[in-house]
N, C-alpha and C. Protein backbone atom coordinates (compact mmCIF):
# COMPACT_ATOMS: atom_id res chain seq x y z
N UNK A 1 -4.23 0.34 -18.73
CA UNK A 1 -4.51 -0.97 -18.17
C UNK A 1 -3.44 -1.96 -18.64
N UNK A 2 -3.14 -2.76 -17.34
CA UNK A 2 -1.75 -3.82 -18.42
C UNK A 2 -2.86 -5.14 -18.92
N UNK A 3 -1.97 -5.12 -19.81
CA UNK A 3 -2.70 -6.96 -20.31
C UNK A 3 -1.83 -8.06 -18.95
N UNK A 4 -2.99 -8.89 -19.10
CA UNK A 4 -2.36 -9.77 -18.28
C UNK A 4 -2.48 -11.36 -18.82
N UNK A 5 -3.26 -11.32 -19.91
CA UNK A 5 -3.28 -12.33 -21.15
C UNK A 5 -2.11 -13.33 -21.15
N UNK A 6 -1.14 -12.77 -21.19
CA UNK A 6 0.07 -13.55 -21.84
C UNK A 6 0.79 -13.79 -20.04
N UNK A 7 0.65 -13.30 -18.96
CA UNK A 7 1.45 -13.56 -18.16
C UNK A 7 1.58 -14.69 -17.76
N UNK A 8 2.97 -15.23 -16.98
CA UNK A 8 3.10 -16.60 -16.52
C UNK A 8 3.18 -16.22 -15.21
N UNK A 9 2.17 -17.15 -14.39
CA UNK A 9 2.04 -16.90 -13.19
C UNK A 9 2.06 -17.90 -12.19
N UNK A 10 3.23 -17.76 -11.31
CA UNK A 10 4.00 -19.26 -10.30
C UNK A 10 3.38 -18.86 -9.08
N UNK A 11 3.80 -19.35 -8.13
CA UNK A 11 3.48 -19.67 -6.81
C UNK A 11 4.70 -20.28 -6.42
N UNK A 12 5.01 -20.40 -5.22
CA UNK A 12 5.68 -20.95 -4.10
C UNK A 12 6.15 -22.53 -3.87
N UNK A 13 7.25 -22.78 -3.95
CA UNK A 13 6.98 -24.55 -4.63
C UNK A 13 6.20 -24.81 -2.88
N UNK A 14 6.44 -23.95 -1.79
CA UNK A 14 6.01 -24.07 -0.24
C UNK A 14 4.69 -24.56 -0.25
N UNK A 15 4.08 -23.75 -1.64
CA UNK A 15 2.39 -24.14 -1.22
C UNK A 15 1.93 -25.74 -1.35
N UNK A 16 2.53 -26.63 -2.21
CA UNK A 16 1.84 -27.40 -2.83
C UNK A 16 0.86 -27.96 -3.81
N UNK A 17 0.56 -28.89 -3.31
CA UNK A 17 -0.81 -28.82 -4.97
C UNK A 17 -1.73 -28.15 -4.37
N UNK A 18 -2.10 -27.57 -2.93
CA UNK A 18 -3.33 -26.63 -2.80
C UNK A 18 -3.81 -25.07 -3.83
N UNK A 19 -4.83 -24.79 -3.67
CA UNK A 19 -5.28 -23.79 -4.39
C UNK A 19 -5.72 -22.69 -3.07
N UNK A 20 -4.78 -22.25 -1.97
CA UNK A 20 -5.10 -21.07 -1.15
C UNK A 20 -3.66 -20.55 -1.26
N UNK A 21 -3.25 -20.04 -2.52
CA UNK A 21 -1.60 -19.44 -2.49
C UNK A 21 -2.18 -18.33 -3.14
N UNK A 22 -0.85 -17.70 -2.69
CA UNK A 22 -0.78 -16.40 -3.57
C UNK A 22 0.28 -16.44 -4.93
N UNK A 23 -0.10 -16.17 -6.03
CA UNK A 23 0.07 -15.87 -7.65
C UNK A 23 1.27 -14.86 -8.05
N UNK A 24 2.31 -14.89 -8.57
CA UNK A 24 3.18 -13.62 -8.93
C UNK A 24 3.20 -14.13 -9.90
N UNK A 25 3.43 -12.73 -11.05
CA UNK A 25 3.74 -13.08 -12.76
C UNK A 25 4.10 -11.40 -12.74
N UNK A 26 5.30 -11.68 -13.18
CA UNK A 26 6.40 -10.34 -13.51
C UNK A 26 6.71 -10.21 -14.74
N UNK A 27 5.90 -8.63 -14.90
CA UNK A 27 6.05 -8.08 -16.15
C UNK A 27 6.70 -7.03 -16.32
N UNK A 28 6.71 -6.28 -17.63
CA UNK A 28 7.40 -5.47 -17.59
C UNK A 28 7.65 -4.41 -17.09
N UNK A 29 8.25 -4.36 -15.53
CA UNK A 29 8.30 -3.12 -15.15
C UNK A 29 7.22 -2.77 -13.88
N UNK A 30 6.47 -4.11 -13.82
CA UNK A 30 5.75 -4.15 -12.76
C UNK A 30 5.62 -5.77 -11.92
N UNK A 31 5.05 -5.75 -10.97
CA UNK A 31 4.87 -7.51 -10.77
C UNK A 31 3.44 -7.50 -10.33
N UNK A 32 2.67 -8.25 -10.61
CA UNK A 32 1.45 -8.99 -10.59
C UNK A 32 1.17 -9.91 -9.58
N UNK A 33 -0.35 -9.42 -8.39
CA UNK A 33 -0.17 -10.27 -7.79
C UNK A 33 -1.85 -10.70 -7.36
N UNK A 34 -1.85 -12.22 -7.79
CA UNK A 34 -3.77 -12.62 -7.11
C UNK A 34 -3.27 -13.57 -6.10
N UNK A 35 -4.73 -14.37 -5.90
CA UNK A 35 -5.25 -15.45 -5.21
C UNK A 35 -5.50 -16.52 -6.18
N UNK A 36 -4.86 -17.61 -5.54
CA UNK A 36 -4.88 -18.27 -6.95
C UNK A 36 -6.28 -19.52 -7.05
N UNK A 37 -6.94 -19.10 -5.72
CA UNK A 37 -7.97 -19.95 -5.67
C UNK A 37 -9.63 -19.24 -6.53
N UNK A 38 -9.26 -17.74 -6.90
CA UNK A 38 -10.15 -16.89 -7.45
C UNK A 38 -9.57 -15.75 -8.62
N UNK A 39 -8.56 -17.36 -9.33
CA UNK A 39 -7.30 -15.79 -10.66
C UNK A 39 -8.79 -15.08 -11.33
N UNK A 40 -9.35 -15.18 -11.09
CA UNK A 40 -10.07 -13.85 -12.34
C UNK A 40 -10.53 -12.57 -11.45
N UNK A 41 -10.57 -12.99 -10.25
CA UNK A 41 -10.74 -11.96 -9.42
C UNK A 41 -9.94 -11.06 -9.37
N UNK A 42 -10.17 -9.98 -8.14
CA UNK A 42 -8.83 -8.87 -8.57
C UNK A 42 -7.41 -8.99 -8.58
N UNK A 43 -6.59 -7.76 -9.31
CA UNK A 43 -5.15 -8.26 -9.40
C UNK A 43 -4.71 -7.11 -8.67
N UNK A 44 -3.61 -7.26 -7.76
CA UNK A 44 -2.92 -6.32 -7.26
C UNK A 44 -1.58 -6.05 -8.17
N UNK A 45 -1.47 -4.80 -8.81
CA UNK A 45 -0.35 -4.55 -9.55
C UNK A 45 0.69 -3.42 -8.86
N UNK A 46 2.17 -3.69 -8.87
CA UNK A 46 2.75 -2.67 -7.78
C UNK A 46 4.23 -2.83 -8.78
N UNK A 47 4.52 -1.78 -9.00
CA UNK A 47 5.70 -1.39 -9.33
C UNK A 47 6.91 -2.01 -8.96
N UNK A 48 8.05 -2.78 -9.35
CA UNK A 48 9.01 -3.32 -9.11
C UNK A 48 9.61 -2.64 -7.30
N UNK A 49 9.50 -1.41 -7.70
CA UNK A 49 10.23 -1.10 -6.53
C UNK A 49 9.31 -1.01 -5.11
N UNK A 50 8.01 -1.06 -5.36
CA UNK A 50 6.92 -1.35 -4.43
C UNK A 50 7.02 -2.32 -4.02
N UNK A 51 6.96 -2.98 -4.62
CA UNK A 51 6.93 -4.93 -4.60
C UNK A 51 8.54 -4.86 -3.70
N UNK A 52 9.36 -4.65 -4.47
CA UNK A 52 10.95 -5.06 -3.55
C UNK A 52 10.75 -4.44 -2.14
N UNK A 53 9.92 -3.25 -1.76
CA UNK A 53 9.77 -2.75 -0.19
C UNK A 53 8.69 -3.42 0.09
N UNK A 54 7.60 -3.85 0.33
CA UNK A 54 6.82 -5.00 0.23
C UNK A 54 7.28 -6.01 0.64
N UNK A 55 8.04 -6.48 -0.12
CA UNK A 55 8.53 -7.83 0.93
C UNK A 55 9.45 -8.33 1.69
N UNK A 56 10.58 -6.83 1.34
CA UNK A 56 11.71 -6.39 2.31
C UNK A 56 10.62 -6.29 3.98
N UNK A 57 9.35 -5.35 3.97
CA UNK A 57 8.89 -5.28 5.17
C UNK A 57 8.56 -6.32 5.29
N UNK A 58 7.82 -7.89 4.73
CA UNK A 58 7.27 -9.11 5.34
C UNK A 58 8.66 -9.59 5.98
N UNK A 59 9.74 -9.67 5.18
CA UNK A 59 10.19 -10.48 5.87
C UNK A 59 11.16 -9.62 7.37
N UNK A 60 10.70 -8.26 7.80
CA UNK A 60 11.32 -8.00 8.71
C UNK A 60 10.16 -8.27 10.14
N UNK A 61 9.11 -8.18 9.64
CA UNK A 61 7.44 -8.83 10.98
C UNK A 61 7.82 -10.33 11.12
């Protein structure tokens, strides 16, 4: 299980002061990702190189 205790976790300067963004905090070797309107809820965790094809495909839709 990773700790996620200590992570620092940004958002998009795009979103604003709203609370319906999505959360990244990059750790070691993986990146971290919630909802930042429900952080204790679940976390999606995906491997650096998951994450880099991940959003290589968003930004090709």
């Amino acid at each position: 299980m990773i700790d996620l205790s200590h992570a620092i976790w940004r958002k998009s300067h795009h979103s604003g002061t709203g609370d319906n963004c999505v959360e990244l905090a990059a750790l070691p070797g993986v990146v971290a990702i919630r909802d930042s309107k429900n952080p204790q809820g679940g976390t999606l965790i995906l491997t650096r190189e998951i994450f880099r094809i991940f959003t290589e495909t968003l930004k090709k839709t």
